[in-house]
Protein backbone atom coordinates (compact mmCIF):
# COMPACT_ATOMS: atom_id res chain seq x y z
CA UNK A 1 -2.19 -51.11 4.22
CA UNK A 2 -2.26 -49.16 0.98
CA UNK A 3 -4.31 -45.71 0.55
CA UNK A 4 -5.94 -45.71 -2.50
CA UNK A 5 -7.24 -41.99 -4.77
CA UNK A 6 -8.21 -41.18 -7.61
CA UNK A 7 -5.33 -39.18 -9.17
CA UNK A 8 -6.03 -36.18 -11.22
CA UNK A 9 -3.33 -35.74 -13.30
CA UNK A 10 -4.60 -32.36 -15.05
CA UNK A 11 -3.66 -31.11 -18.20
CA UNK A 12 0.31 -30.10 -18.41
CA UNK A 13 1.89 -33.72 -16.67
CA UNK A 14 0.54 -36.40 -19.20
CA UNK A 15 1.39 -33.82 -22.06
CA UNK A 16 4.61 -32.21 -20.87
CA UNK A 17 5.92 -33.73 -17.97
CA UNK A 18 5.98 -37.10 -17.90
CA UNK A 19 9.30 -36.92 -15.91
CA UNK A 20 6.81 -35.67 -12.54
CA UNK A 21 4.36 -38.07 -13.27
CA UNK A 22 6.87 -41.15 -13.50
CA UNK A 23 8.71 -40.04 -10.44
CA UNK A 24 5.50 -39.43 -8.17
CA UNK A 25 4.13 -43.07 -9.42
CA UNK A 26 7.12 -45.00 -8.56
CA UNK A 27 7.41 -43.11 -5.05
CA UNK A 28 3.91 -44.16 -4.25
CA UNK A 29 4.81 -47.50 -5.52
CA UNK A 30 7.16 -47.61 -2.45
CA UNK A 31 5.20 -45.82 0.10
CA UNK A 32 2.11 -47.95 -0.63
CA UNK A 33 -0.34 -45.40 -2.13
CA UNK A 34 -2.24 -46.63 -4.60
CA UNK A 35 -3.03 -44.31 -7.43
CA UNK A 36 -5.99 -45.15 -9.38
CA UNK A 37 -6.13 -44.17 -12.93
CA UNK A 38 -9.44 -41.45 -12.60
CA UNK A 39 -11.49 -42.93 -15.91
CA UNK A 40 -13.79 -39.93 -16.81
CA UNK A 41 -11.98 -36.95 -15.63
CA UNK A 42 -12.22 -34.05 -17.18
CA UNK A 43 -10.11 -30.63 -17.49
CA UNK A 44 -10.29 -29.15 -13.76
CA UNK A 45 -11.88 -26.38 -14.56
CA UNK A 46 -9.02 -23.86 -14.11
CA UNK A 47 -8.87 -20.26 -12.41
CA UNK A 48 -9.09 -19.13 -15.90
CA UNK A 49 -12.76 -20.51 -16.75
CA UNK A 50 -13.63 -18.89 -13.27
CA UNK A 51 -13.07 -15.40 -14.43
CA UNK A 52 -15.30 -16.14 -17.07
CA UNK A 53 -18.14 -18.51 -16.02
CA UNK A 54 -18.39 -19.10 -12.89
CA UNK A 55 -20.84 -21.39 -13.17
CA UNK A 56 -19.49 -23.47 -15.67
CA UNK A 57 -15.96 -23.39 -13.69
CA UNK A 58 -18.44 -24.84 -10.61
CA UNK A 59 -20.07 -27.31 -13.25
CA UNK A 60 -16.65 -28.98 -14.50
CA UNK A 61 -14.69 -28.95 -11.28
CA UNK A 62 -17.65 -30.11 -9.74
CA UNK A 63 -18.54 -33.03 -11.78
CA UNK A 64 -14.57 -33.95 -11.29
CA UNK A 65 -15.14 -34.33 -7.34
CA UNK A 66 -18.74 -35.93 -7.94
CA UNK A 67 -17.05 -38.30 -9.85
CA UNK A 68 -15.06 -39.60 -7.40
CA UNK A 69 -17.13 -39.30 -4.81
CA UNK A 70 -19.54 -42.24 -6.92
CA UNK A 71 -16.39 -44.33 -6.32
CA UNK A 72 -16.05 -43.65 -2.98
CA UNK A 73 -12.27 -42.45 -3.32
CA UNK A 74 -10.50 -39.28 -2.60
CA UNK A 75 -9.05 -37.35 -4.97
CA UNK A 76 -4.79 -36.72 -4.97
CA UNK A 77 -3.55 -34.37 -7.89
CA UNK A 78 0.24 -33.27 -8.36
CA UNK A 79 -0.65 -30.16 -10.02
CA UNK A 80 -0.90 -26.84 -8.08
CA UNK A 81 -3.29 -25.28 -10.52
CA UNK A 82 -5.52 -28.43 -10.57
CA UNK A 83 -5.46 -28.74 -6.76
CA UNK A 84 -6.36 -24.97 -6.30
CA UNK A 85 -9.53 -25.36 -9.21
CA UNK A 86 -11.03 -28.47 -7.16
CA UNK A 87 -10.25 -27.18 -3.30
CA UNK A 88 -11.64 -24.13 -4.47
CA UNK A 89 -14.57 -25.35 -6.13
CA UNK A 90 -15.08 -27.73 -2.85
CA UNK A 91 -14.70 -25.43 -0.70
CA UNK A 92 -17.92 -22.91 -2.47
CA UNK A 93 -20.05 -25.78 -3.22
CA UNK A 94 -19.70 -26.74 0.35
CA UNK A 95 -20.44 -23.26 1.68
CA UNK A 96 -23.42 -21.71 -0.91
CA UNK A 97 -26.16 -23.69 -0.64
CA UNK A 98 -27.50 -22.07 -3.74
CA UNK A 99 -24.36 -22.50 -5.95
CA UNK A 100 -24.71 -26.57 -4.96
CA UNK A 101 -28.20 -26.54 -5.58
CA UNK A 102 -27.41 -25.40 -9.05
CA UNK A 103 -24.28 -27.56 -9.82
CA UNK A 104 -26.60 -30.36 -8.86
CA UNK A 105 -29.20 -29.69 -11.33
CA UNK A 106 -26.65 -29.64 -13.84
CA UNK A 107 -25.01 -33.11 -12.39
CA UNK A 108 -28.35 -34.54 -12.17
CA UNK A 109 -28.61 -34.68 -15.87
CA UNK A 110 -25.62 -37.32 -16.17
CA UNK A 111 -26.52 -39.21 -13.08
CA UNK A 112 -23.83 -37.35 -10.41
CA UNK A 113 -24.39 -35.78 -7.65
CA UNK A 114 -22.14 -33.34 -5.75
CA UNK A 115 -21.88 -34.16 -1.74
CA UNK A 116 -18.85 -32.92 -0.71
CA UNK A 117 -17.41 -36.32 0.81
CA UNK A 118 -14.31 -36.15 -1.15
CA UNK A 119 -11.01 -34.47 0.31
CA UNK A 120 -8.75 -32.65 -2.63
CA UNK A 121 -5.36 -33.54 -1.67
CA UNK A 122 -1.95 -32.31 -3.10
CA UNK A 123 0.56 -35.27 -3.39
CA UNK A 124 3.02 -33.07 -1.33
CA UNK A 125 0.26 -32.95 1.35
CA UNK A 126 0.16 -37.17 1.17
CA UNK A 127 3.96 -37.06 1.09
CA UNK A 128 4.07 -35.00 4.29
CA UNK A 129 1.52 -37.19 6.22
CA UNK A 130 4.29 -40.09 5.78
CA UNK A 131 7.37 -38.36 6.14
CA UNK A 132 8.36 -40.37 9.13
CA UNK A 133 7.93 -43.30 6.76
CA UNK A 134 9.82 -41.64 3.96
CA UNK A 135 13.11 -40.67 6.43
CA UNK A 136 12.77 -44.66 7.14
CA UNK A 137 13.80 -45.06 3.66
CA UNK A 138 16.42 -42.79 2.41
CA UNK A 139 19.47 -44.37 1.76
CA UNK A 140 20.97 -42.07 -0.51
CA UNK A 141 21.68 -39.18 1.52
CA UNK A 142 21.73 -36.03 -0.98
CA UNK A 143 24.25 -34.09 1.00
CA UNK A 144 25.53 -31.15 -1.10
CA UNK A 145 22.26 -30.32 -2.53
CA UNK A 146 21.45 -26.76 -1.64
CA UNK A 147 17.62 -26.23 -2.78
CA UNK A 148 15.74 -23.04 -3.55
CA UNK A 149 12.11 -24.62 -3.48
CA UNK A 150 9.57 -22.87 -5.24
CA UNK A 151 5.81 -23.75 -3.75
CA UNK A 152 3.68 -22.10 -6.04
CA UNK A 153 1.00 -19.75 -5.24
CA UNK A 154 -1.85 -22.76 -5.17
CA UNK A 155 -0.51 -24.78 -2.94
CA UNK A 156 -0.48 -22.43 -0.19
CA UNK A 157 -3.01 -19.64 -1.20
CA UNK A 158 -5.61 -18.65 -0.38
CA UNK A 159 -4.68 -20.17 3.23
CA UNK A 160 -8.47 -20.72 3.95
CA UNK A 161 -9.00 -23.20 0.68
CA UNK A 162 -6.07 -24.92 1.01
CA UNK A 163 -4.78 -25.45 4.50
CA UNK A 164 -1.80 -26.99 3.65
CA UNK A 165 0.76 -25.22 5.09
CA UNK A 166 1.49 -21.10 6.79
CA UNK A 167 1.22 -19.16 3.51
CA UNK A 168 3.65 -16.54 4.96
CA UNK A 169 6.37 -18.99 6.47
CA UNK A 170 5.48 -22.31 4.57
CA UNK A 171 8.29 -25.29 5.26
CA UNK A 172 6.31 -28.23 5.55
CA UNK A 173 7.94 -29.39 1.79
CA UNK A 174 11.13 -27.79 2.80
CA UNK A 175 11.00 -30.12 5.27
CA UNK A 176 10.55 -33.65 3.28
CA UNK A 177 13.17 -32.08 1.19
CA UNK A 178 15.37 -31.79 4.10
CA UNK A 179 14.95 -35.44 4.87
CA UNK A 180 16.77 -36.36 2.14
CA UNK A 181 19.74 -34.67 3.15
CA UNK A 182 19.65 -32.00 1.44
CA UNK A 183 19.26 -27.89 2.79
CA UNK A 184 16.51 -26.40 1.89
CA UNK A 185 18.33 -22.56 1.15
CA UNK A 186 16.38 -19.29 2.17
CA UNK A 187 15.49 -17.03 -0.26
CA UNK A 188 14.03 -13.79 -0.81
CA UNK A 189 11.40 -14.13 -3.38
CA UNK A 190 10.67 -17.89 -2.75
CA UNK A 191 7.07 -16.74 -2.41
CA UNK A 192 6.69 -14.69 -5.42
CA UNK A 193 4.66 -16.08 -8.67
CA UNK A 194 6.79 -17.61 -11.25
CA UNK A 195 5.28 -15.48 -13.71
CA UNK A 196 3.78 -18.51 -15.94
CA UNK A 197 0.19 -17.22 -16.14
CA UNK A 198 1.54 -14.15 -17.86
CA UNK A 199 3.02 -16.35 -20.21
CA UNK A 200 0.16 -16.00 -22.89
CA UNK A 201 -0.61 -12.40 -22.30
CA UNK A 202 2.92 -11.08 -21.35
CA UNK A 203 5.86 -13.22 -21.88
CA UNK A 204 8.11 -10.25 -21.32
CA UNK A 205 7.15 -9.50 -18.22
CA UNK A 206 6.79 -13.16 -16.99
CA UNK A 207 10.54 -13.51 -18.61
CA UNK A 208 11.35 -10.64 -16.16
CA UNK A 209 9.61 -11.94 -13.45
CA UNK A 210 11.48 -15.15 -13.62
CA UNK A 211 14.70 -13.27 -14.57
CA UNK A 212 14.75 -11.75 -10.32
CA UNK A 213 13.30 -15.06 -9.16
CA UNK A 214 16.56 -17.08 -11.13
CA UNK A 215 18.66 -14.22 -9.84
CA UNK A 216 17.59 -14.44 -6.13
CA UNK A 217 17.78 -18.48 -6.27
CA UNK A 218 21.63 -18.30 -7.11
CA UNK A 219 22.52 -15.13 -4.58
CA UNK A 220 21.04 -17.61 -2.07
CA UNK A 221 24.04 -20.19 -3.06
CA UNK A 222 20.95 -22.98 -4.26
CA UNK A 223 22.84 -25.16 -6.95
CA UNK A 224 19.38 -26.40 -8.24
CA UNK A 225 15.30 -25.29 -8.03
CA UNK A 226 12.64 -27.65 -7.10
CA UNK A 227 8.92 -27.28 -7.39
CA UNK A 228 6.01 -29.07 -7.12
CA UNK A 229 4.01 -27.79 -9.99
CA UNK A 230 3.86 -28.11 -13.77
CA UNK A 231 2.97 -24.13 -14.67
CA UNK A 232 5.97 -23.48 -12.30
CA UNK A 233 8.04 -25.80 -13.70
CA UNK A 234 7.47 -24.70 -17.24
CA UNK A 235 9.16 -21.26 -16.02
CA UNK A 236 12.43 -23.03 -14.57
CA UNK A 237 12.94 -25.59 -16.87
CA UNK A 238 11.82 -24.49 -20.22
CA UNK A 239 11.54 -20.62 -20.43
CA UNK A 240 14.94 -20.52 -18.05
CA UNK A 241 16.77 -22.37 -21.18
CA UNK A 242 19.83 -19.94 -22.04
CA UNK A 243 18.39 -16.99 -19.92
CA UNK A 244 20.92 -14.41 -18.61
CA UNK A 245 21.00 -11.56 -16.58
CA UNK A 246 22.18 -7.88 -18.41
CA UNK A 247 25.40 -8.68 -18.08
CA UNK A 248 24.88 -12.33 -20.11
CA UNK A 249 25.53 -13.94 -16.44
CA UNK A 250 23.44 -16.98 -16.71
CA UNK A 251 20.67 -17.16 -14.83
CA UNK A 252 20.06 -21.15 -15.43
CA UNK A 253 20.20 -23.52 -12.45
CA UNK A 254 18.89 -27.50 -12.46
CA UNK A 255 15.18 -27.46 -11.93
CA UNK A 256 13.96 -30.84 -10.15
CA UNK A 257 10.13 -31.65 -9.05
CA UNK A 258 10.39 -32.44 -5.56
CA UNK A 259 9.88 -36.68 -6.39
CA UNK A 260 12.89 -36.77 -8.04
CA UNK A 261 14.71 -35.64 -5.20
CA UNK A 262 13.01 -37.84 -2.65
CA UNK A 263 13.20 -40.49 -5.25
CA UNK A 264 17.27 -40.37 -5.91
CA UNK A 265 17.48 -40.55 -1.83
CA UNK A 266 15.13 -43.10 -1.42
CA UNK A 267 17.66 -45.27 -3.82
CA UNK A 268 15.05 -45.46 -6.37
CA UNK A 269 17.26 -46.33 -9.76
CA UNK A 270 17.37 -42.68 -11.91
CA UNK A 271 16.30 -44.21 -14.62
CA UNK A 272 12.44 -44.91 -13.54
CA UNK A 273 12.43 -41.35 -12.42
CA UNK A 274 12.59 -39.58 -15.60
CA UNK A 275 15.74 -37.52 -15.21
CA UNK A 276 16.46 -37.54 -19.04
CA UNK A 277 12.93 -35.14 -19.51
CA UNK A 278 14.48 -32.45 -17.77
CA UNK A 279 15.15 -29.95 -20.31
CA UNK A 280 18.18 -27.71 -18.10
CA UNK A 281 21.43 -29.51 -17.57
CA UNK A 282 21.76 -31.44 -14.85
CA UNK A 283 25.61 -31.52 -14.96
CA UNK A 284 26.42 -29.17 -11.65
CA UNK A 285 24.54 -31.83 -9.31
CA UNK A 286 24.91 -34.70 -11.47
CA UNK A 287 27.39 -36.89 -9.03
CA UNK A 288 25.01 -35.47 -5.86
CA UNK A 289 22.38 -37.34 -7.27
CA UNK A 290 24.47 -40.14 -8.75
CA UNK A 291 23.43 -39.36 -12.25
């Protein structure tokens, strides 16, 4: 029996990384989730709108989950930033009485109405609800691959909106990823920001930011970087092009979103799974994951 959502793709996937978005739809393909193409959805709202306008942050994000809720689906997005917006905005429309009465007003005007039946769910989180399912099929085992996974602050933080996973000693990805095969490495500053927000204010300081993250990822002996996030991604697999350390030791390692790796294992042919869109070379792990 299939599970059906509405997936919330956000902003960055359909425009920048079509490789995640091609790689989680052919995974749920084989797992049986059915992801339903969400007609009407809007921007999430992001944590940057909330600084600003809290109200209109509430508005957005909550005509998003209202949304859905009319078509009696939850909601699955593979975008940390997106998944933090919505759980967060769920989370105070389901707790302030005042701020729902308010969102509602607003709602009311194009016929929604905010209820807070929906569940916000990560596609990790799905993932990790099956895994017993998913170690059923790998049949490519990925042995070799030595992974310094990156969660992302979202996905994980704050604890009490997102419930995923121990924000101090999170492994619940770390351990699909270890299904595969593969070792999920230790290291240091896996729970340190990326540095993308910075990006528009500061991208010298988020270059240096992801300078001791690259730097801490290779001491650990990873040969590659996986996330599960777009902003994040941006960081490893764009910004990281041709970056090196003081000494003009490169700091570049393959960065992978964690559905190509399950995909590759789960025999999945490379082509469907967008390998070609990541912008790093590939070339140190390219006969791990048969490419």
């Amino acid at each position: 029996m299939s599970q059906e959502y509405e997936v919330f793709l956000g902003c960055a996937i359909p425009s920048r990384f079509n490789n995640y978005e091609a790689s989680m739809r052919v995974i749920a393909d084989e797992l049986d989730i059915e992801l339903l193409d969400f007609d009407g959805a809007s921007c999430c709202g992001t944590v940057v709108l909330k600084s600003i306008d809290e109200m209109s942050w509430l508005s957005m994000s909550g005509r998003n989950i209202a949304l859905a809720e009319q078509r009696g689906h939850d909601i699955v997005t593979p975008c940390n930033g997106c998944f933090g917006s919505l759980k967060d905005c769920d989370h105070v429309l389901n707790e302030n009485d005042n701020e729902r009465k308010q969102v509602n007003k607003i709602l009311s005007e194009v016929g929604l109405e905010y209820e807070g039946e929906t569940r916000i769910r990560h596609f990790v989180e799905v993932l990790y609800d099956l895994k017993d399912k998913i170690a059923d099929r790998i049949v490519n085992p990925l042995d070799g691959l030595k992974i310094a996974f990156h969660p992302g602050c979202h996905l994980i933080r704050p604890s009490t909106v997102a419930q995923f996973d121990n924000p101090e000693l999170p492994r619940k990805v770390d351990e699909l990823l270890e299904l595969t095969g593969a070792r999920s490495t230790p290291w240091n500053l896996k729970l340190r920001c990326c540095g993308s927000p910075l990006l528009i204010s500061s991208e010298e300081v988020a270059t240096e930011i992801l300078k001791e993250k690259m730097s801490d990822a290779i001491e650990s002996g990873a040969n590659c970087i996986v996330t599960n996030c777009p902003a994040c991604h941006t960081q490893f697999d764009v910004q990281a092009l041709g970056l090196e350390d003081e000494d003009g030791n490169s700091l570049e390692l393959p960065a992978l979103f964690v559905t190509q790796v399950l995909g590759v294992a789960m025999g999945i042919d490379s082509s469907k799974l967008g390998f070609e869109l990541n912008r790093v070379r590939l070339d140190p792990i390219a006969d791990i994951l048969g490419l």
